[in-house]
C-alpha atoms as a PDB file:
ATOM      1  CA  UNK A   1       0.000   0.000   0.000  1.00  0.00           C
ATOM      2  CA  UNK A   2       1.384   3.242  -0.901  1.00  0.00           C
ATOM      3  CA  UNK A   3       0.483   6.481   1.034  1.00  0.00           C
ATOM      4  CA  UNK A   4       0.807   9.938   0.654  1.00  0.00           C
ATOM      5  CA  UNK A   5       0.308  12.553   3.357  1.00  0.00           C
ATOM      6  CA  UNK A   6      -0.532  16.385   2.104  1.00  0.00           C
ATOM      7  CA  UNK A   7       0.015  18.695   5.028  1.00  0.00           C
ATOM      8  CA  UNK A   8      -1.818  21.819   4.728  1.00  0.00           C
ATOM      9  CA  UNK A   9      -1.610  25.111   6.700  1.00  0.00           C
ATOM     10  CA  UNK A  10      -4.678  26.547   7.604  1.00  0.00           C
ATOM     11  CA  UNK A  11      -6.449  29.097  10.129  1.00  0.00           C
ATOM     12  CA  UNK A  12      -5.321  31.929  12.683  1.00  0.00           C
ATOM     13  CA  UNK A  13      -2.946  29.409  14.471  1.00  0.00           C
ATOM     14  CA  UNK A  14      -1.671  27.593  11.846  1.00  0.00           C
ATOM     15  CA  UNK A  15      -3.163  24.337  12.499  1.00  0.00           C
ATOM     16  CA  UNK A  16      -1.976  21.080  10.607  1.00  0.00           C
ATOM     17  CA  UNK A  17      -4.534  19.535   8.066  1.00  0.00           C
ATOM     18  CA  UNK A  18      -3.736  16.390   6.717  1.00  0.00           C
ATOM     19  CA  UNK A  19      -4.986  14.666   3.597  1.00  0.00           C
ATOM     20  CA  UNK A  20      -3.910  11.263   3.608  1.00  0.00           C
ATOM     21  CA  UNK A  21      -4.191   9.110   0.294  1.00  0.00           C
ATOM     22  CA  UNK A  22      -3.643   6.108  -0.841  1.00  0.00           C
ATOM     23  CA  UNK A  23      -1.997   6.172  -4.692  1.00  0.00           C
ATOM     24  CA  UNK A  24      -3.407   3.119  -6.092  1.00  0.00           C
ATOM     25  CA  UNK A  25      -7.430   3.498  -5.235  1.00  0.00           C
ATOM     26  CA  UNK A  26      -7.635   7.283  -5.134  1.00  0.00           C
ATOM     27  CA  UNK A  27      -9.205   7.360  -1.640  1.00  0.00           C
ATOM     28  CA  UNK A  28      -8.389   9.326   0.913  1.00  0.00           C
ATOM     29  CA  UNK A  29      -8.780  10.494   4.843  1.00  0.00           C
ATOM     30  CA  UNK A  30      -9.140  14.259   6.081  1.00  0.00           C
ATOM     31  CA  UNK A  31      -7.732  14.810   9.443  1.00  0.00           C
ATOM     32  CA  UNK A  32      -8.267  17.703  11.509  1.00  0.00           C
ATOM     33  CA  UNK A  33     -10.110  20.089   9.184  1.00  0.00           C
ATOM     34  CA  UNK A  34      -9.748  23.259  11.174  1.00  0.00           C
ATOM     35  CA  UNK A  35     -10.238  25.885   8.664  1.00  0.00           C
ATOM     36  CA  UNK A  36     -10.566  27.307   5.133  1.00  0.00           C
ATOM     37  CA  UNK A  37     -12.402  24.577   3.729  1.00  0.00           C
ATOM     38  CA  UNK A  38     -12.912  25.486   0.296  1.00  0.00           C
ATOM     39  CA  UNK A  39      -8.672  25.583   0.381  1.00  0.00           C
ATOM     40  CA  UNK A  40      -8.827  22.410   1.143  1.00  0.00           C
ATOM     41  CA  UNK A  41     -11.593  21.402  -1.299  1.00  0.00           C
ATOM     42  CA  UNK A  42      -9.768  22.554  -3.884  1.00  0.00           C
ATOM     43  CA  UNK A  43      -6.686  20.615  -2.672  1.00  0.00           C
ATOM     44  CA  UNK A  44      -8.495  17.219  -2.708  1.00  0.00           C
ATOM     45  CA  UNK A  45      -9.873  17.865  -6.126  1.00  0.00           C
ATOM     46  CA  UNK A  46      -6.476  18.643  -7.675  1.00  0.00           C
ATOM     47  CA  UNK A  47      -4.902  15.393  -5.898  1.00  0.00           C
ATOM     48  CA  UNK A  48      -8.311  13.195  -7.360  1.00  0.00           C
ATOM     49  CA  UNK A  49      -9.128  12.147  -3.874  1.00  0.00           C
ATOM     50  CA  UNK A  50     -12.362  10.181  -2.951  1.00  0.00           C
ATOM     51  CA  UNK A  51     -12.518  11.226   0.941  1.00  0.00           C
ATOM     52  CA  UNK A  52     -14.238   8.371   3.003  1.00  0.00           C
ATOM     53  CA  UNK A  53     -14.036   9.797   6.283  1.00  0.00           C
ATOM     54  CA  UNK A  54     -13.295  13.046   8.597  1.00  0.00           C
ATOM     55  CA  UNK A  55     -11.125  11.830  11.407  1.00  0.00           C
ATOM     56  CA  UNK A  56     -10.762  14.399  14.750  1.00  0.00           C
ATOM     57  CA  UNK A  57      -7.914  14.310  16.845  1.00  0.00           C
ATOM     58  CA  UNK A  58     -10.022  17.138  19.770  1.00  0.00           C
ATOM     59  CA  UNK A  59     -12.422  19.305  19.096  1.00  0.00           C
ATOM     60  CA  UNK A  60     -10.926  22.555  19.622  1.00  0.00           C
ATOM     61  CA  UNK A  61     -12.261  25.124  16.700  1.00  0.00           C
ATOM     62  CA  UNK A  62      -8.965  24.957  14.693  1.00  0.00           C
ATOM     63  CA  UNK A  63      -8.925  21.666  14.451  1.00  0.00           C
ATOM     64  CA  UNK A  64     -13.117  21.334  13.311  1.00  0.00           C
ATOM     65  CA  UNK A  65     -13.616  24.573  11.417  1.00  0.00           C
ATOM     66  CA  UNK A  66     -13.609  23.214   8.333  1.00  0.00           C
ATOM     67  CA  UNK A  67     -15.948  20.178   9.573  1.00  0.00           C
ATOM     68  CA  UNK A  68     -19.539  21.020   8.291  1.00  0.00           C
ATOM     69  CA  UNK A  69     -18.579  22.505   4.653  1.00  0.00           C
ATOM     70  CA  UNK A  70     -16.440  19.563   4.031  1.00  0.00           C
ATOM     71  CA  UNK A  71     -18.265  16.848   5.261  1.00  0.00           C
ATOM     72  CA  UNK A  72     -21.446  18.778   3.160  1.00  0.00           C
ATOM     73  CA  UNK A  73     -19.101  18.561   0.275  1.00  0.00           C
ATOM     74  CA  UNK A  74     -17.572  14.181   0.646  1.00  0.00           C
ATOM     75  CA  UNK A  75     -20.999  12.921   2.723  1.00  0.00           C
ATOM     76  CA  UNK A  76     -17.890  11.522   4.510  1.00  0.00           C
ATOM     77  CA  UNK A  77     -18.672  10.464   8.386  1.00  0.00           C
ATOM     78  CA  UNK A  78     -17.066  12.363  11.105  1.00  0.00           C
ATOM     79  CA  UNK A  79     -14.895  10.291  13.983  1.00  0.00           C
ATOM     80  CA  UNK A  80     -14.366  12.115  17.255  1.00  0.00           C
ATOM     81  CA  UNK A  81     -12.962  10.514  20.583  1.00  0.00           C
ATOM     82  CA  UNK A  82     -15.878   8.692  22.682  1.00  0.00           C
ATOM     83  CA  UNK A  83     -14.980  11.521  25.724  1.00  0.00           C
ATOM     84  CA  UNK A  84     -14.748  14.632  23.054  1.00  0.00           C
ATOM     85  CA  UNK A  85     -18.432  15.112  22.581  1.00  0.00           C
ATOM     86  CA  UNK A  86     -18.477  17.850  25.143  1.00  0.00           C
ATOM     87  CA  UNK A  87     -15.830  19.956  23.402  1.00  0.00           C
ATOM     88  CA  UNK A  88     -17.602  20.049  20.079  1.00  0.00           C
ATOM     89  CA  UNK A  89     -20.855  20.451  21.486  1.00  0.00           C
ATOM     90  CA  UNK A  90     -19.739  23.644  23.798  1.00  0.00           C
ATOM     91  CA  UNK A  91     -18.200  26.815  21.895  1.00  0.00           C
ATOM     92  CA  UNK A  92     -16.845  27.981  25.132  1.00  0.00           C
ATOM     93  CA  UNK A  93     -15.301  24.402  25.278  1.00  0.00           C
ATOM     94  CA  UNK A  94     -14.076  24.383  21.820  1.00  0.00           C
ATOM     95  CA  UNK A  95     -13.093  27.786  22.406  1.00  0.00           C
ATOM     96  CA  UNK A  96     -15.292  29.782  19.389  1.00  0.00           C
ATOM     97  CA  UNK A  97     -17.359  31.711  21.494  1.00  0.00           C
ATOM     98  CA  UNK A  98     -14.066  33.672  21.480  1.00  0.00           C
ATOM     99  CA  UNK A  99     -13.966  34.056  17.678  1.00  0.00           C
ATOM    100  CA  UNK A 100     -16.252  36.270  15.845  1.00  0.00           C
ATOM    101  CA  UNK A 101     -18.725  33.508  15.079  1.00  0.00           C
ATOM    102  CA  UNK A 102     -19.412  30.634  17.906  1.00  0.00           C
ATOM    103  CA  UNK A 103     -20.353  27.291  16.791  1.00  0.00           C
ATOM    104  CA  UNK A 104     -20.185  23.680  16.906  1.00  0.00           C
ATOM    105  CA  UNK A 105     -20.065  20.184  14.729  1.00  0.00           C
ATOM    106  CA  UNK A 106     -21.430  16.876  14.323  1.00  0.00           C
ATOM    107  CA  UNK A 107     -19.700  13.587  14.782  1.00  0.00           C
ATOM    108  CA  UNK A 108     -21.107  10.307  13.550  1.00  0.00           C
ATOM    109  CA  UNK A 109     -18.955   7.728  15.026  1.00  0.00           C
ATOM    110  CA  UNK A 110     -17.426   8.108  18.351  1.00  0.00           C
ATOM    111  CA  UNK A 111     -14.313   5.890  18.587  1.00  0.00           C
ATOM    112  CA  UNK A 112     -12.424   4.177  21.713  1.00  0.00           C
ATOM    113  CA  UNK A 113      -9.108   3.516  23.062  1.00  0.00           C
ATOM    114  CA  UNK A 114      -7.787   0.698  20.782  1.00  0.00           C
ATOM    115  CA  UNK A 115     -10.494   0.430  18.547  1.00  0.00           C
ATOM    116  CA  UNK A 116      -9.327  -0.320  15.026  1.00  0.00           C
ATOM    117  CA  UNK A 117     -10.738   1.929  12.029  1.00  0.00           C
ATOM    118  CA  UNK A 118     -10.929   0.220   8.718  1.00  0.00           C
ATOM    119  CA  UNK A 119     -11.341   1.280   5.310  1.00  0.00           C
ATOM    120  CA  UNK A 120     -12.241  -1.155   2.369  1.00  0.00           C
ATOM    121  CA  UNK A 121     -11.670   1.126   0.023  1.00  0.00           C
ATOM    122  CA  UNK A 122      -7.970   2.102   1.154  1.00  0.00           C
ATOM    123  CA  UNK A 123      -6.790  -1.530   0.340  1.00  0.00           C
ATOM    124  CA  UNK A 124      -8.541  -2.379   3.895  1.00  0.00           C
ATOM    125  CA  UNK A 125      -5.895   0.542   5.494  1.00  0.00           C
ATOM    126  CA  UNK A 126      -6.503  -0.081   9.196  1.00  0.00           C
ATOM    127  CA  UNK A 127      -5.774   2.668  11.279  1.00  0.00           C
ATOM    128  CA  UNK A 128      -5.524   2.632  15.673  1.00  0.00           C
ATOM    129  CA  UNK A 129      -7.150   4.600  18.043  1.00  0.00           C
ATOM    130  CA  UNK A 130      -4.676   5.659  21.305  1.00  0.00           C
ATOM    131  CA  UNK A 131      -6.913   7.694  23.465  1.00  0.00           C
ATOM    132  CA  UNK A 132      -4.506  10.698  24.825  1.00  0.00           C
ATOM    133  CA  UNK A 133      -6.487  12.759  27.231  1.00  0.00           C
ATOM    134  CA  UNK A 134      -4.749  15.879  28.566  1.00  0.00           C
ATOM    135  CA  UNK A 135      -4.647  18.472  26.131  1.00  0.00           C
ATOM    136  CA  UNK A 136      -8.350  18.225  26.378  1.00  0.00           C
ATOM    137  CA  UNK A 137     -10.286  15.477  28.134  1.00  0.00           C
ATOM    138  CA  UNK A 138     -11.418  12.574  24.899  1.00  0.00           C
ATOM    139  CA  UNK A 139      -8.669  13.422  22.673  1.00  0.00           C
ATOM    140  CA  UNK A 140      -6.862  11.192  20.485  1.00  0.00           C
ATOM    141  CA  UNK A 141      -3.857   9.949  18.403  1.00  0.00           C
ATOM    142  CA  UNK A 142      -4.422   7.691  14.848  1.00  0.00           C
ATOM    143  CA  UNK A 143      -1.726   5.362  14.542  1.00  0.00           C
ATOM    144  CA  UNK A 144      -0.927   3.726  11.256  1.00  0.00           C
ATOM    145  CA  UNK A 145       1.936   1.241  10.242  1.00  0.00           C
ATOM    146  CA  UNK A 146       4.907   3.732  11.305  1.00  0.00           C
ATOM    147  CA  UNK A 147       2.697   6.372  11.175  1.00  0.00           C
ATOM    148  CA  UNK A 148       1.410   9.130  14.070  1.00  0.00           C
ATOM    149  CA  UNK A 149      -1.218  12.065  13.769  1.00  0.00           C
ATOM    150  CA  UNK A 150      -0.805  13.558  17.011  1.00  0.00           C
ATOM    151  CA  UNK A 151      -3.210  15.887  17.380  1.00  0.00           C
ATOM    152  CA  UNK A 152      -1.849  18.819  19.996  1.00  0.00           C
ATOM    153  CA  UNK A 153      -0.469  16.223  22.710  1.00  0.00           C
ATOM    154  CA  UNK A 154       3.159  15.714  21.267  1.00  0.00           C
ATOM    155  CA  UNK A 155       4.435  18.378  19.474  1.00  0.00           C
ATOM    156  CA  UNK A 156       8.331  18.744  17.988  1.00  0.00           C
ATOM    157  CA  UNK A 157      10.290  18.874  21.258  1.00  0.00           C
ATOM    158  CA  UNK A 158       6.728  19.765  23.045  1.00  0.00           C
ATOM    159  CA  UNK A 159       3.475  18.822  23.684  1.00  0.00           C
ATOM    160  CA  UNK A 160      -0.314  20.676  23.543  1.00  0.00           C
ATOM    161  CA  UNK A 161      -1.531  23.440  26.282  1.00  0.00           C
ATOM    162  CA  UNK A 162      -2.939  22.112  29.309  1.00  0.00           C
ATOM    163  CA  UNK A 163      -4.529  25.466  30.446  1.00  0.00           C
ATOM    164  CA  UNK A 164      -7.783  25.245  28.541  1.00  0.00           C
ATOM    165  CA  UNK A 165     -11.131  23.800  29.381  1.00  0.00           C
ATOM    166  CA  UNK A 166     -10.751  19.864  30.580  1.00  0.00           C
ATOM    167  CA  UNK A 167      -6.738  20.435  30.364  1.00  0.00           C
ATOM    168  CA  UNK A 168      -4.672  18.387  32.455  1.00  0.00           C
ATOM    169  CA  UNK A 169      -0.684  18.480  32.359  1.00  0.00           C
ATOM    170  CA  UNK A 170      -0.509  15.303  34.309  1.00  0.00           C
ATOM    171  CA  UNK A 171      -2.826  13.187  31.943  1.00  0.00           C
ATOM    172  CA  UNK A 172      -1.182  14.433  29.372  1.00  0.00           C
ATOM    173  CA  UNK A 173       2.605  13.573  30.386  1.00  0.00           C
ATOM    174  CA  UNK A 174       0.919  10.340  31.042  1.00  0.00           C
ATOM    175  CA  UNK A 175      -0.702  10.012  27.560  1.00  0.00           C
ATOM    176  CA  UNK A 176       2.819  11.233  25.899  1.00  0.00           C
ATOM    177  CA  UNK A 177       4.787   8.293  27.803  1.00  0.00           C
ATOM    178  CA  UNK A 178       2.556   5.557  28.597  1.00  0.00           C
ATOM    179  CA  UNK A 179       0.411   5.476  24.832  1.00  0.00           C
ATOM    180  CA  UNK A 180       2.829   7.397  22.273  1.00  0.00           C
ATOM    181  CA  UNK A 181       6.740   7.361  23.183  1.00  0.00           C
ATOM    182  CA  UNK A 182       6.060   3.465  23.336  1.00  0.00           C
ATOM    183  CA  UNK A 183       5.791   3.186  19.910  1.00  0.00           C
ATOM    184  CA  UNK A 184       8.632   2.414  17.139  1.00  0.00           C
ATOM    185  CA  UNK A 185      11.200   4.329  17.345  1.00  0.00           C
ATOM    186  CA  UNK A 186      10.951   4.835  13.370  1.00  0.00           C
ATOM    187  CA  UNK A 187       7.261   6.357  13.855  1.00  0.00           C
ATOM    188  CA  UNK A 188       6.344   9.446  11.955  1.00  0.00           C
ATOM    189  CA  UNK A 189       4.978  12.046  13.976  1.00  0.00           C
ATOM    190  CA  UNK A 190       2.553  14.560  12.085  1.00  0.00           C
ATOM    191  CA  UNK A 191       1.213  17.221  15.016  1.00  0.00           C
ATOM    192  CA  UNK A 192      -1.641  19.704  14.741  1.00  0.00           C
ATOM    193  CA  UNK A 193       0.684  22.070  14.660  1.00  0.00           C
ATOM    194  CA  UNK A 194       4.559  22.439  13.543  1.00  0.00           C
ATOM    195  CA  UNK A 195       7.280  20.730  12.066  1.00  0.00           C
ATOM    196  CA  UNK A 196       7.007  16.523  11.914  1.00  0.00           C
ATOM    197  CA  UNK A 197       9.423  14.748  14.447  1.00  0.00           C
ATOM    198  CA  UNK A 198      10.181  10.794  15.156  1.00  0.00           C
ATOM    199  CA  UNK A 199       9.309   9.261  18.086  1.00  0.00           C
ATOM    200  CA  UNK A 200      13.027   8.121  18.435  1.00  0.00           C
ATOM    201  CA  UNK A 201      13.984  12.026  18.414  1.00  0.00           C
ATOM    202  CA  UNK A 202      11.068  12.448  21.450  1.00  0.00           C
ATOM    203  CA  UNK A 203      12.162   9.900  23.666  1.00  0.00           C
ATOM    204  CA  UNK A 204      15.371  11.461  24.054  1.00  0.00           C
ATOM    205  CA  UNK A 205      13.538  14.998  24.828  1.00  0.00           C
ATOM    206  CA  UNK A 206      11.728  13.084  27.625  1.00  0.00           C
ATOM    207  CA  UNK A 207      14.686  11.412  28.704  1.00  0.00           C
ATOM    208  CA  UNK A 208      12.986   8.154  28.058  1.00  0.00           C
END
């Protein structure tokens, strides 16, 4: 199976959108759709990507901005961490009600700690849940054959703010060492926001 990974750059804070596609079938996963969503429309067309689903790492309002319009656009299903239904639901949660426009998205699968995702279209791509509370209270990591999306709990040489509604800088040091550094060392880390990094490169941040 071949896979490519777009990164796009979108929204007041710069926030990581990936489109991740597989060469051979044309189909593809959003993640993290935090803003500009006709940008990103117009990305998908030009790569001749089928999308078959919306995947959220938290529901913090750069990360889901783009949510509604997109999955309007694919009639692609939304999946948001079992414990993150309170975020999205909440704009002082998701932190909108500070923007000029408040709001909030649907979700129609709510996914678990381990669960497996799979896609029949992707050549049967499977792709692992790690819940990661801490940056905010149901978030999560999608882990994929060597390959992390990492929401905002491990950045490059950092990891998300734990000052914000359902924040927790203990859960999340916990979700960063117990569920994440464990992986290969080789792993691929694509954050929410920033450069990639390995996990090989964090360990050695954490002292680990």
């Amino acid at each position: 199976m071949k896979l490519k990974i777009k990164t796009m750059v979108v929204g007041p804070i710069a926030t990581n959108c990936y489109l991740l596609k597989e060469e051979e079938s044309g189909h593809g996963l959003l993640i993290d759709p935090g803003a500009e969503p006709e940008r990103i429309l117009t990305a998908v067309l030009a790569e001749k990507t089928s999308i078959d689903g919306i995947l959220l790492t938290h529901g913090h309002f750069d990360h889901i901005g783009g949510v509604k319009r997109l999955k309007e656009e694919f009639q692609a299903p939304v999946y948001l961490g079992r414990r993150e239904t309170v975020i999205v639901s909440n704009p002082h949660y998701n932190l909108s009600a500070n923007m000029a426009e408040p709001f909030t998205v649907g979700y129609d699968f709510l996914v678990s700690d381990g669960q497996v995702l799979r896609f029949s279209d992707m050549s049967g791509l499977e792709i692992k849940v790690i819940a990661t509370p801490g940056h905010t209270i149901g978030g999560v990591c999608y882990y994929l054959d060597g390959i992390l999306f990492s929401g905002d709990t491990l950045f490059a040489s950092s990891y998300g703010r734990v000052d914000l509604p359902t924040g927790d800088e203990i859960q999340i040091l916990n979700s960063i060492k117990n569920k994440l550094l464990c992986l290969p060392e080789d792993t691929q880390v694509f954050p929410g926001h920033g450069g990639s990094t390995v996990i090989e490169r964090e360990k050695f941040y954490y002292n680990i």
